[in-house]
PDB file of N, CA and C in Angstrom:
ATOM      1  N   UNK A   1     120.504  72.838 102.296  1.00  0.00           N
ATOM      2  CA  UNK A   1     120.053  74.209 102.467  1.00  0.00           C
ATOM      3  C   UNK A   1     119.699  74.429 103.937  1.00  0.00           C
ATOM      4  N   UNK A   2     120.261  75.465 104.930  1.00  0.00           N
ATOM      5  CA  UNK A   2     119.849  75.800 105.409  1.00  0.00           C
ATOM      6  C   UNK A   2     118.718  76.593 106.182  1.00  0.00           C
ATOM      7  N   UNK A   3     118.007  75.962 107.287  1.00  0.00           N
ATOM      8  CA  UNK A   3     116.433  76.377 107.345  1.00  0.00           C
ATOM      9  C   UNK A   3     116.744  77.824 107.622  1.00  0.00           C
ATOM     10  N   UNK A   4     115.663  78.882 107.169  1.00  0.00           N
ATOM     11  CA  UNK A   4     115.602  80.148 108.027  1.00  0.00           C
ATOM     12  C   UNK A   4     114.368  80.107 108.536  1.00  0.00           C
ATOM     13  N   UNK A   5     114.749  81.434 109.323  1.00  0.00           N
ATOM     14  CA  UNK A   5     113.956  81.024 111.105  1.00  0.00           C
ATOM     15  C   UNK A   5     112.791  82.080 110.298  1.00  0.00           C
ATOM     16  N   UNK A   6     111.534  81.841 110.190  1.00  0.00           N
ATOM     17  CA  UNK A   6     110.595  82.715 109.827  1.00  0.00           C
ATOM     18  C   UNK A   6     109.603  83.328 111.107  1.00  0.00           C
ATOM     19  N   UNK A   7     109.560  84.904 111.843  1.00  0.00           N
ATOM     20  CA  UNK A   7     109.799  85.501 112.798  1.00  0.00           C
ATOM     21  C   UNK A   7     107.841  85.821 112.992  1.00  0.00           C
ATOM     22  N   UNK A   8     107.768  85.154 113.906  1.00  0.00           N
ATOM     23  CA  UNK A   8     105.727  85.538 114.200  1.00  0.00           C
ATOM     24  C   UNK A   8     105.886  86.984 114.520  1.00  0.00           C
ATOM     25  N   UNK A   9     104.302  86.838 114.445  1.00  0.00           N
ATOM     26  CA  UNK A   9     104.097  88.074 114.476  1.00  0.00           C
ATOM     27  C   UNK A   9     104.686  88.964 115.720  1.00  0.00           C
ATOM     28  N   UNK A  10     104.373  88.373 117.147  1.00  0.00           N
ATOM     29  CA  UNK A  10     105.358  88.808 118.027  1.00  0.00           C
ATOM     30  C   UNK A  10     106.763  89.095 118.070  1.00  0.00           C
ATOM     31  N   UNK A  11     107.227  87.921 117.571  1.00  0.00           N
ATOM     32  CA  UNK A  11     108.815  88.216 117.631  1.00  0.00           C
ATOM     33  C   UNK A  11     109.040  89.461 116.974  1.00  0.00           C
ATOM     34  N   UNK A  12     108.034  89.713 116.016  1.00  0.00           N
ATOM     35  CA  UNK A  12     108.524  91.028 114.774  1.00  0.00           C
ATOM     36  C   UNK A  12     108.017  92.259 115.622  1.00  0.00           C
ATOM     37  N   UNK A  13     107.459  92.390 116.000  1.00  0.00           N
ATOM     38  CA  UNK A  13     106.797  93.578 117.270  1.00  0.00           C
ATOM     39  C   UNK A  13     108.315  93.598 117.756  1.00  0.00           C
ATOM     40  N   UNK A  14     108.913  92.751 118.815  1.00  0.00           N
ATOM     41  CA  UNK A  14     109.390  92.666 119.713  1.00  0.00           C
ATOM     42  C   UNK A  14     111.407  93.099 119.108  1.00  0.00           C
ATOM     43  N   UNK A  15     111.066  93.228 117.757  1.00  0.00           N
ATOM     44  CA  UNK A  15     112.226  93.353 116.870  1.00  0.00           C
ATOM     45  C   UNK A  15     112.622  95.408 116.921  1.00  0.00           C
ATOM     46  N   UNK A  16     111.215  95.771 116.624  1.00  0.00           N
ATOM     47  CA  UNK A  16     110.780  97.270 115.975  1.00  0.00           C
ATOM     48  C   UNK A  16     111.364  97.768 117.186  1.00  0.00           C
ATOM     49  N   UNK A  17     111.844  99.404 116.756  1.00  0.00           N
ATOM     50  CA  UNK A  17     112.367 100.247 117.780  1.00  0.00           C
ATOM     51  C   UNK A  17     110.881 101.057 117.335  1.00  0.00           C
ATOM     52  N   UNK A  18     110.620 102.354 118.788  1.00  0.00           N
ATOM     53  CA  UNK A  18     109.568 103.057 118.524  1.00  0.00           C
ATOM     54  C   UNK A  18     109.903 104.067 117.490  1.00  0.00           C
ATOM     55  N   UNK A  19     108.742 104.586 116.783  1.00  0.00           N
ATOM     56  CA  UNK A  19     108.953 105.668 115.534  1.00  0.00           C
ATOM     57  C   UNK A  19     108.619 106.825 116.615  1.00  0.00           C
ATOM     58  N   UNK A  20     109.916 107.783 116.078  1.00  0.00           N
ATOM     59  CA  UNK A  20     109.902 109.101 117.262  1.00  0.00           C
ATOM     60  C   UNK A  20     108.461 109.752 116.035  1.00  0.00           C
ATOM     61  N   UNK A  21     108.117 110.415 117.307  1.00  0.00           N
ATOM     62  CA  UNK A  21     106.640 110.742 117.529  1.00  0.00           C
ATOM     63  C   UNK A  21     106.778 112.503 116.139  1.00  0.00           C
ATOM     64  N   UNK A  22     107.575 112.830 116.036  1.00  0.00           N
ATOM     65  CA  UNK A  22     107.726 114.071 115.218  1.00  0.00           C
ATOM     66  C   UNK A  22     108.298 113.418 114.183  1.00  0.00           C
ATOM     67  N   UNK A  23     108.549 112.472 113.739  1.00  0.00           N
ATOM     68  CA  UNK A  23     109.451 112.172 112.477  1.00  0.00           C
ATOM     69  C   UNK A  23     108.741 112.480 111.483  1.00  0.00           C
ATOM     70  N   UNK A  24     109.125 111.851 109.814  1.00  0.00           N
ATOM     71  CA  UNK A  24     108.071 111.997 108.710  1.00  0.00           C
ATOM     72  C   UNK A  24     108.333 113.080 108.385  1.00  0.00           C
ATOM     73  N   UNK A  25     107.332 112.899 107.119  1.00  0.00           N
ATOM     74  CA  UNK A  25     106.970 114.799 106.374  1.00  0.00           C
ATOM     75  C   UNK A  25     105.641 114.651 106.108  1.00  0.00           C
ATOM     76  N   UNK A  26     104.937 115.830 107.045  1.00  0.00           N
ATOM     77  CA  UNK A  26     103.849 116.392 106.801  1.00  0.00           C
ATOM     78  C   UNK A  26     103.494 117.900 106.376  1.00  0.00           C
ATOM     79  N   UNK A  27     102.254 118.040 105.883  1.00  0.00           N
ATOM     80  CA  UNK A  27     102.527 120.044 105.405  1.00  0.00           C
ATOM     81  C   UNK A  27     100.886 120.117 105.965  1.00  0.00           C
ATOM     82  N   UNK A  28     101.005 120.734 106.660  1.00  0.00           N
ATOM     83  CA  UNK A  28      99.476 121.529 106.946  1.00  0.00           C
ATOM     84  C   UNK A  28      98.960 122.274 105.497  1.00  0.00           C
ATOM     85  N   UNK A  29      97.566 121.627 105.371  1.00  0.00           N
ATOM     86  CA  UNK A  29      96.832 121.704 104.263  1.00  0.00           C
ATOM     87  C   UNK A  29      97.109 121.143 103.137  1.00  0.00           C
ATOM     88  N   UNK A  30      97.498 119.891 102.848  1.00  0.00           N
ATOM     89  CA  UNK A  30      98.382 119.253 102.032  1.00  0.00           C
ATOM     90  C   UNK A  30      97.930 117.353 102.185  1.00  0.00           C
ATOM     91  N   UNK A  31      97.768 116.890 101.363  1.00  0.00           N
ATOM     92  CA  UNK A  31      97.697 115.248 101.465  1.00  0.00           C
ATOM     93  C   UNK A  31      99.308 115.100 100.642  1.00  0.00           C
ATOM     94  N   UNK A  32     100.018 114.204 101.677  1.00  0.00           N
ATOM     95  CA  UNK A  32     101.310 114.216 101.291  1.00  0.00           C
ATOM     96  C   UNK A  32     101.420 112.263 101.285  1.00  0.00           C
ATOM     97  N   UNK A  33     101.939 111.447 100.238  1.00  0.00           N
ATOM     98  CA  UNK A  33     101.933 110.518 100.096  1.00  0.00           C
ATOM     99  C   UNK A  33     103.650 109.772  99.022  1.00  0.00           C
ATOM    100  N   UNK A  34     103.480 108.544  98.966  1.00  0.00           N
ATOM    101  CA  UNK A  34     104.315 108.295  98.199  1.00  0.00           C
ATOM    102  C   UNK A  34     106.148 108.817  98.489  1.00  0.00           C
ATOM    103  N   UNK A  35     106.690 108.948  99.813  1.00  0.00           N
ATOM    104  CA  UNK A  35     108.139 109.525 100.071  1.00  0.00           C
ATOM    105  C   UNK A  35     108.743 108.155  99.414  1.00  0.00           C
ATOM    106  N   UNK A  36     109.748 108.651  98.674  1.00  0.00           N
ATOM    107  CA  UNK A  36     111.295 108.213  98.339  1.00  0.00           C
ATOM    108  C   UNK A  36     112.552 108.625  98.859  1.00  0.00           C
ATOM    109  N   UNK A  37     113.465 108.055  99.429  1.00  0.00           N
ATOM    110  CA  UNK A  37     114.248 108.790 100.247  1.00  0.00           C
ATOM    111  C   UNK A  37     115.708 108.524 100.080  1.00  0.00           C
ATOM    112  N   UNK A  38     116.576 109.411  99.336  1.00  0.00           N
ATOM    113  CA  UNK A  38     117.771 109.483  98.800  1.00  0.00           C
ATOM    114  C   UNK A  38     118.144 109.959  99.743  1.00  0.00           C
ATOM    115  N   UNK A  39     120.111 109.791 100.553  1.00  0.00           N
ATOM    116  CA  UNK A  39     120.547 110.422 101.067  1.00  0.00           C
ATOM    117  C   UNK A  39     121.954 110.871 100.248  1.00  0.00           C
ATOM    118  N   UNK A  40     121.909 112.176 100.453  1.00  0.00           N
ATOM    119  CA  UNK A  40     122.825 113.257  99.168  1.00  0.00           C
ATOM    120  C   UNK A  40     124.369 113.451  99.600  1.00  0.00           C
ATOM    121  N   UNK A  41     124.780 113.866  98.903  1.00  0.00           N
ATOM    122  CA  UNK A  41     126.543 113.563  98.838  1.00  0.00           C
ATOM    123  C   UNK A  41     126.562 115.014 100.120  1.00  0.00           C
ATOM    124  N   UNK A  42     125.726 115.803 100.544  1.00  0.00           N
ATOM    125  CA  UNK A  42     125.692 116.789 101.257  1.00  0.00           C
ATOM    126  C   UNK A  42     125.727 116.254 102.683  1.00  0.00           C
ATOM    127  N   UNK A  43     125.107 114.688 102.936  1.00  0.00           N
ATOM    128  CA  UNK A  43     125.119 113.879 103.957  1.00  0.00           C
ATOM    129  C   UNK A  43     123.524 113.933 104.820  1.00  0.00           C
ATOM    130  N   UNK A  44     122.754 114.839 104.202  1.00  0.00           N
ATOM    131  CA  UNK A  44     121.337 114.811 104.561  1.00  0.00           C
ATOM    132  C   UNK A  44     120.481 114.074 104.165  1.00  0.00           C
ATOM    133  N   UNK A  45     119.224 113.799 104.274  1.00  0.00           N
ATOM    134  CA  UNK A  45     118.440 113.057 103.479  1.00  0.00           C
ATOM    135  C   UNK A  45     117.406 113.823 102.597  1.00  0.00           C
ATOM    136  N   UNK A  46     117.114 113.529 101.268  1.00  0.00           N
ATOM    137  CA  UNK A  46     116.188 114.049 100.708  1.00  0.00           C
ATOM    138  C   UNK A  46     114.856 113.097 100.672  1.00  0.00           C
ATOM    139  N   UNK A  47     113.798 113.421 100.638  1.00  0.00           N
ATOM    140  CA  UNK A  47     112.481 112.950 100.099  1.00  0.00           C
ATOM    141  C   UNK A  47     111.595 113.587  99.477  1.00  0.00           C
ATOM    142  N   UNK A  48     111.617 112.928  98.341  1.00  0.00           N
ATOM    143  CA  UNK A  48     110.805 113.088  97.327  1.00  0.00           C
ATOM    144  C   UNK A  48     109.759 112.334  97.589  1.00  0.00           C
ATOM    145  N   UNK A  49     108.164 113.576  97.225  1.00  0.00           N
ATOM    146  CA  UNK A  49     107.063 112.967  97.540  1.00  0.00           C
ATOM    147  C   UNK A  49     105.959 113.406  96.780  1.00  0.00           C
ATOM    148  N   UNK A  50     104.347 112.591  97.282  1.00  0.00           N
ATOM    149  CA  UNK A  50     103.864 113.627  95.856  1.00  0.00           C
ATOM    150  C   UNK A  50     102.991 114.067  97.258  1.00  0.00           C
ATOM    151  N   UNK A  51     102.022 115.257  96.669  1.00  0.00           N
ATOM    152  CA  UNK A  51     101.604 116.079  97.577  1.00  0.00           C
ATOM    153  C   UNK A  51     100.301 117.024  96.640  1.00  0.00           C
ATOM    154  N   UNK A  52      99.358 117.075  97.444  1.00  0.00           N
ATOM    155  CA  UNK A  52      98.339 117.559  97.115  1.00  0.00           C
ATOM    156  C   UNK A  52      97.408 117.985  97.655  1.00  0.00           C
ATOM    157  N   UNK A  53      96.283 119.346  97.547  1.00  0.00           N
ATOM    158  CA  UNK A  53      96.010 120.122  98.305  1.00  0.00           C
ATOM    159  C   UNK A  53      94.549 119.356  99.104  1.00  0.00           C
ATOM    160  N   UNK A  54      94.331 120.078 100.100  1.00  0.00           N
ATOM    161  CA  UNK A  54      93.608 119.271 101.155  1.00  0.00           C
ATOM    162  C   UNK A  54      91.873 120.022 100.346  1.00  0.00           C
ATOM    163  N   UNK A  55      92.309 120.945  99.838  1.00  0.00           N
ATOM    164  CA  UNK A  55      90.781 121.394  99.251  1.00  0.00           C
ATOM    165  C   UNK A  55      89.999 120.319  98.235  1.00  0.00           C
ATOM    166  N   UNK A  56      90.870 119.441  97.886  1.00  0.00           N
ATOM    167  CA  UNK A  56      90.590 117.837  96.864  1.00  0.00           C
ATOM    168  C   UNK A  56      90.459 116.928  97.508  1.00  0.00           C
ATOM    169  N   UNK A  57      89.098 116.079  97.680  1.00  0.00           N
ATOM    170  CA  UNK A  57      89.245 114.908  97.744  1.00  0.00           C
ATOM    171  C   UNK A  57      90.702 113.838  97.599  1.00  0.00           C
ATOM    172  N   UNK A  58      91.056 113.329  98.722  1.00  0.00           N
ATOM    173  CA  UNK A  58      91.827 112.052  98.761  1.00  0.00           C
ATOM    174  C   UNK A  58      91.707 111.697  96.643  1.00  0.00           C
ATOM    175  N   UNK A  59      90.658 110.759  96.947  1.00  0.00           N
ATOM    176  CA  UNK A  59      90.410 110.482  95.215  1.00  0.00           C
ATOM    177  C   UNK A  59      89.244 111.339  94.704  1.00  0.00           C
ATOM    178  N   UNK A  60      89.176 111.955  93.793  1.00  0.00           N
ATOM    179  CA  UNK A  60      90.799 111.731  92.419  1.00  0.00           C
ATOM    180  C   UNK A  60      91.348 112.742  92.823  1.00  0.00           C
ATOM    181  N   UNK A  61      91.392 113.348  93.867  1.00  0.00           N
ATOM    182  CA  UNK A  61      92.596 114.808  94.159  1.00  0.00           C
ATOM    183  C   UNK A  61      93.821 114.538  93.692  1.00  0.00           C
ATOM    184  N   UNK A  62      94.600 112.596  94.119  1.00  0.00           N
ATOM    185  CA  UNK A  62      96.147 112.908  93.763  1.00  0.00           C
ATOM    186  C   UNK A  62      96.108 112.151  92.314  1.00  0.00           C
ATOM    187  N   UNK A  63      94.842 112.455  91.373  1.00  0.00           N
ATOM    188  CA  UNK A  63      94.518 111.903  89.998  1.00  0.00           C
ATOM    189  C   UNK A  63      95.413 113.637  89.194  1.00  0.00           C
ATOM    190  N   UNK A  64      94.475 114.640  89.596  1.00  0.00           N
ATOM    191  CA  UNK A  64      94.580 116.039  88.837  1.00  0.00           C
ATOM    192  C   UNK A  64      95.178 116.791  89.093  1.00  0.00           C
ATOM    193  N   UNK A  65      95.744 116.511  91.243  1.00  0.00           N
ATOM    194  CA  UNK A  65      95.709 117.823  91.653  1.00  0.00           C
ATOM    195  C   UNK A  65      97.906 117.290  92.268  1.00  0.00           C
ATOM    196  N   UNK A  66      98.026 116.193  92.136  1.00  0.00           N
ATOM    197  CA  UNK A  66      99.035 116.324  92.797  1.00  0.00           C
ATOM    198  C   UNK A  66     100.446 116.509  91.787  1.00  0.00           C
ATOM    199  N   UNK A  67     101.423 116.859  93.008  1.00  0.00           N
ATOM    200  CA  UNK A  67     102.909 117.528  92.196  1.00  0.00           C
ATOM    201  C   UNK A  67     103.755 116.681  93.293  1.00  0.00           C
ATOM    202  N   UNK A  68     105.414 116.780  92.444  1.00  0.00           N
ATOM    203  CA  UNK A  68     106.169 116.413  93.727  1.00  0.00           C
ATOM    204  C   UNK A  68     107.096 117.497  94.075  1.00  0.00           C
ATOM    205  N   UNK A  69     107.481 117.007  95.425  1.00  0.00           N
ATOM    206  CA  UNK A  69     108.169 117.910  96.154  1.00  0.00           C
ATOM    207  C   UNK A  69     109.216 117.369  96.681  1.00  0.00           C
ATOM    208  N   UNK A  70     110.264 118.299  97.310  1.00  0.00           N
ATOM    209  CA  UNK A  70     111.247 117.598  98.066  1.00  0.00           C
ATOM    210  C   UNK A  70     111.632 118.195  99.357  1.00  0.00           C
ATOM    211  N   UNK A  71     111.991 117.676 100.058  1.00  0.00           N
ATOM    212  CA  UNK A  71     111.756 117.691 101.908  1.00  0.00           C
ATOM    213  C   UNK A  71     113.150 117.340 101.830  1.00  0.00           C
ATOM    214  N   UNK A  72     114.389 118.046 103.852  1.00  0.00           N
ATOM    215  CA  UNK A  72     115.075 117.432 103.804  1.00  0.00           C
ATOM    216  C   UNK A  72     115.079 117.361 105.190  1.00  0.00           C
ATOM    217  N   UNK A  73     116.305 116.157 106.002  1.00  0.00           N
ATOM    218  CA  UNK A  73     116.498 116.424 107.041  1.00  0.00           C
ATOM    219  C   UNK A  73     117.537 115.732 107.547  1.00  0.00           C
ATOM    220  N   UNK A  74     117.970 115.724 108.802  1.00  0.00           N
ATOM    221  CA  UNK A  74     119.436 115.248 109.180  1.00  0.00           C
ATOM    222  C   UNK A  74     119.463 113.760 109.167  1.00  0.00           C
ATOM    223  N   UNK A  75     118.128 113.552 109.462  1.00  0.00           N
ATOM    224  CA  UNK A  75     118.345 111.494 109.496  1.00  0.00           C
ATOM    225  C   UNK A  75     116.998 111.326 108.686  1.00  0.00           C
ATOM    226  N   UNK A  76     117.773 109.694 108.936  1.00  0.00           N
ATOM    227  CA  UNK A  76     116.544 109.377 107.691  1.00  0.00           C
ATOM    228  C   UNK A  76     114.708 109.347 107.952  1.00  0.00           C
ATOM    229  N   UNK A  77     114.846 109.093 109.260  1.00  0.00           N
ATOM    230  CA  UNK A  77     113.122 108.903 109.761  1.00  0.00           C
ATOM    231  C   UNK A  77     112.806 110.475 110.149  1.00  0.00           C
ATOM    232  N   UNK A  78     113.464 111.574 110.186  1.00  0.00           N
ATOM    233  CA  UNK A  78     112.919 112.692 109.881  1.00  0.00           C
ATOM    234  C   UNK A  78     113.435 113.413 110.956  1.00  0.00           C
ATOM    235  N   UNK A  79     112.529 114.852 111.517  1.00  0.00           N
ATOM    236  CA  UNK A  79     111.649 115.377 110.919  1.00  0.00           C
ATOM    237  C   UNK A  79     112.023 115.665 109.379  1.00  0.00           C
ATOM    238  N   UNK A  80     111.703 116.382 108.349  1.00  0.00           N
ATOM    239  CA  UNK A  80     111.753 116.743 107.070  1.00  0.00           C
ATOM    240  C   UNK A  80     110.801 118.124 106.946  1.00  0.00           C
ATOM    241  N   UNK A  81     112.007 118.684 106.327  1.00  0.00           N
ATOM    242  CA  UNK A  81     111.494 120.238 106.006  1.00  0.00           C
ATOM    243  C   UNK A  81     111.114 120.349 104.369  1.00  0.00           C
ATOM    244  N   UNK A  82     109.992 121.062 104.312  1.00  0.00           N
ATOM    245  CA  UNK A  82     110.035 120.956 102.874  1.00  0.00           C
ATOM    246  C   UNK A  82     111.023 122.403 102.047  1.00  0.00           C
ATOM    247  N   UNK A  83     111.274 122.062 100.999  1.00  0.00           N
ATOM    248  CA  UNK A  83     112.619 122.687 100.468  1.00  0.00           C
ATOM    249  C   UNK A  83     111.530 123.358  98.844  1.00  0.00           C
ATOM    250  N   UNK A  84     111.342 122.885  98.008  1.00  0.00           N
ATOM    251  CA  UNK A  84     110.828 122.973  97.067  1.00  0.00           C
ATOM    252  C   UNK A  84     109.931 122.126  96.242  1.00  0.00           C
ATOM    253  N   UNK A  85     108.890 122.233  95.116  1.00  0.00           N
ATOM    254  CA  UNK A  85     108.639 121.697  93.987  1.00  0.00           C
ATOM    255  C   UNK A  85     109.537 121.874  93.366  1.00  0.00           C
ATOM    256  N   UNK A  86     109.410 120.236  92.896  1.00  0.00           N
ATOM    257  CA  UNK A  86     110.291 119.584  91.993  1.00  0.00           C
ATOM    258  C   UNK A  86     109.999 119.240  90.026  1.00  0.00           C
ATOM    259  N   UNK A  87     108.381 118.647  90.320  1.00  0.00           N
ATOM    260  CA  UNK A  87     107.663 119.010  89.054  1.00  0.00           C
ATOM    261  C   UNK A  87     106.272 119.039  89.455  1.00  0.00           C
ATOM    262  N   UNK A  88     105.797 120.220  88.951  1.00  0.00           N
ATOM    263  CA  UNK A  88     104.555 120.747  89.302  1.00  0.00           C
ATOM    264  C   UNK A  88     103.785 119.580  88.558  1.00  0.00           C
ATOM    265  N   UNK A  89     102.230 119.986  88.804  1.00  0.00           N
ATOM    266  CA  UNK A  89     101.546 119.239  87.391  1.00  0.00           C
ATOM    267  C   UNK A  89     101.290 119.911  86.288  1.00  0.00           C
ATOM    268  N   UNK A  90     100.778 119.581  85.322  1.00  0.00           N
ATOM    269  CA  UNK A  90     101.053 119.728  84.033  1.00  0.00           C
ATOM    270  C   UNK A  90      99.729 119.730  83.575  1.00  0.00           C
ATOM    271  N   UNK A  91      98.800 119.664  83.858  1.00  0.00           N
ATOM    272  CA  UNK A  91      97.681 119.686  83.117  1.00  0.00           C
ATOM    273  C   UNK A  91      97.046 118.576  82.316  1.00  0.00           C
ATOM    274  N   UNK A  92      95.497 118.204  82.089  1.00  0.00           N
ATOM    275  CA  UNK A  92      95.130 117.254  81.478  1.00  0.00           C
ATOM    276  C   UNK A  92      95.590 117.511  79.651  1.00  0.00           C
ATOM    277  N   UNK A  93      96.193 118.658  79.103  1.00  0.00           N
ATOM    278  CA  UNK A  93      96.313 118.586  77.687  1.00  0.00           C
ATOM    279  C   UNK A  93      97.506 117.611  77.571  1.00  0.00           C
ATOM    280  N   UNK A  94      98.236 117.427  78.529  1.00  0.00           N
ATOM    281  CA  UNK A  94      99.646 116.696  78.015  1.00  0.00           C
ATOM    282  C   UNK A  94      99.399 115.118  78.761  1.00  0.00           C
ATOM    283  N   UNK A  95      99.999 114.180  77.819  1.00  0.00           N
ATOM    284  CA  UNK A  95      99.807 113.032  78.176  1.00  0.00           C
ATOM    285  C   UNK A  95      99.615 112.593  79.480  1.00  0.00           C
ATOM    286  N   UNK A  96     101.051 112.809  80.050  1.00  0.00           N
ATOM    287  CA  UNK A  96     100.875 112.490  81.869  1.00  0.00           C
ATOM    288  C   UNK A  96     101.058 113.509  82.548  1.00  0.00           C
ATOM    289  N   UNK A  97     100.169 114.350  82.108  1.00  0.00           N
ATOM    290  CA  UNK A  97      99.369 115.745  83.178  1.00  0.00           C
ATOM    291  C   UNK A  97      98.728 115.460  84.398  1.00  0.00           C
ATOM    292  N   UNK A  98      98.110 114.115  84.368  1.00  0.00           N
ATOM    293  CA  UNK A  98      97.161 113.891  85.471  1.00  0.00           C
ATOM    294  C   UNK A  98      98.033 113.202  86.187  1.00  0.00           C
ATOM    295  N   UNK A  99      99.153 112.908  86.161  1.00  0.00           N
ATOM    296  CA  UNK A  99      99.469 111.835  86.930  1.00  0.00           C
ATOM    297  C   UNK A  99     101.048 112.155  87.659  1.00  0.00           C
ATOM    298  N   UNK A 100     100.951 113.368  88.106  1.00  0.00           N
ATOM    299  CA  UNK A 100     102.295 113.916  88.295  1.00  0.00           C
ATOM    300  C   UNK A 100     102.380 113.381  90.383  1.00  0.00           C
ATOM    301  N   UNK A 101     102.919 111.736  90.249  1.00  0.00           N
ATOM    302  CA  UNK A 101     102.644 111.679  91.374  1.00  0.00           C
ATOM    303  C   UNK A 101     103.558 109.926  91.430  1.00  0.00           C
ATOM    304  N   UNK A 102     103.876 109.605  92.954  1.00  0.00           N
ATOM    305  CA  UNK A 102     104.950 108.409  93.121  1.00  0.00           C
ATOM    306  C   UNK A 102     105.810 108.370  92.577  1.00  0.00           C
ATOM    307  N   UNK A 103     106.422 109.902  93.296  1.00  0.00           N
ATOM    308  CA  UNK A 103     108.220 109.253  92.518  1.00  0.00           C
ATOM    309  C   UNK A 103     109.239 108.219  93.295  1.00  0.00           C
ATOM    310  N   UNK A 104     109.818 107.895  92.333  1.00  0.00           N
ATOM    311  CA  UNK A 104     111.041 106.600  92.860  1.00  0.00           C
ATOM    312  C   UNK A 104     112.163 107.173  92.569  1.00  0.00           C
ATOM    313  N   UNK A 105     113.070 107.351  94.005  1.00  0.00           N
ATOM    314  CA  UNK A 105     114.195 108.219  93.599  1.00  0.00           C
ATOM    315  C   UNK A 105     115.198 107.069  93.997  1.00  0.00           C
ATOM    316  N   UNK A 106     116.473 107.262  93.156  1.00  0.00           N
ATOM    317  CA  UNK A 106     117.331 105.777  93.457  1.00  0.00           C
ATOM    318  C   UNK A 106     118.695 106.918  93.267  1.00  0.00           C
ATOM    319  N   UNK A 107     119.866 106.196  93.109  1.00  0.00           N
ATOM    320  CA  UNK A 107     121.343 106.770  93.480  1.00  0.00           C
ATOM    321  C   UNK A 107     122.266 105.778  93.284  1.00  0.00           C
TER     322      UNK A 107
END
């Protein structure tokens, strides 16, 4: 078996390109968490994320209050525009009402 080379912490710094300074998806007034990021037969990227209002506590805000959404943009590290809700929340009467949040989007 061949050894592999396991990379310190420097070398791994010294690996990374910089993250452009506007990339991501953010929404003014919004705790936005959890992106998944499909790129679509359209050739853009989508991300799906969950998102929740800044008037809620961090916790339990994305317990009651969060939904997902979807963002798009020309490359994959961003910027990202948001486009629409995807599934709102649902309320504590229905089973997973509270928990409308971390989606995993695959292709």
């Amino acid at each position: 078996m061949k050894d592999k080379h396991i990379l310190s912490g420097e070398e791994l710094v010294d690996c990374m390109l910089p993250a452009p300074l506007e990339g991501g998806f953010r929404m003014e007034g919004y705790w936005v968490w959890c992106g998944s990021v499909v790129k679509g037969e359209d050739g853009k990227y989508h991300m799906f994320a969950s998102r929740w209002s800044k008037d809620l506590p961090m916790h339990p805000g994305w317990l009651v209050g969060s939904e997902i959404v979807r963002a798009v943009s020309d490359t994959p590290e961003g910027p990202y525009t948001f486009e629409e809700v995807v599934l709102d929340r649902r309320g504590a009467q229905y089973w997973d009402g509270r928990a409308t949040h971390n989606p995993v989007i695959t292709k």
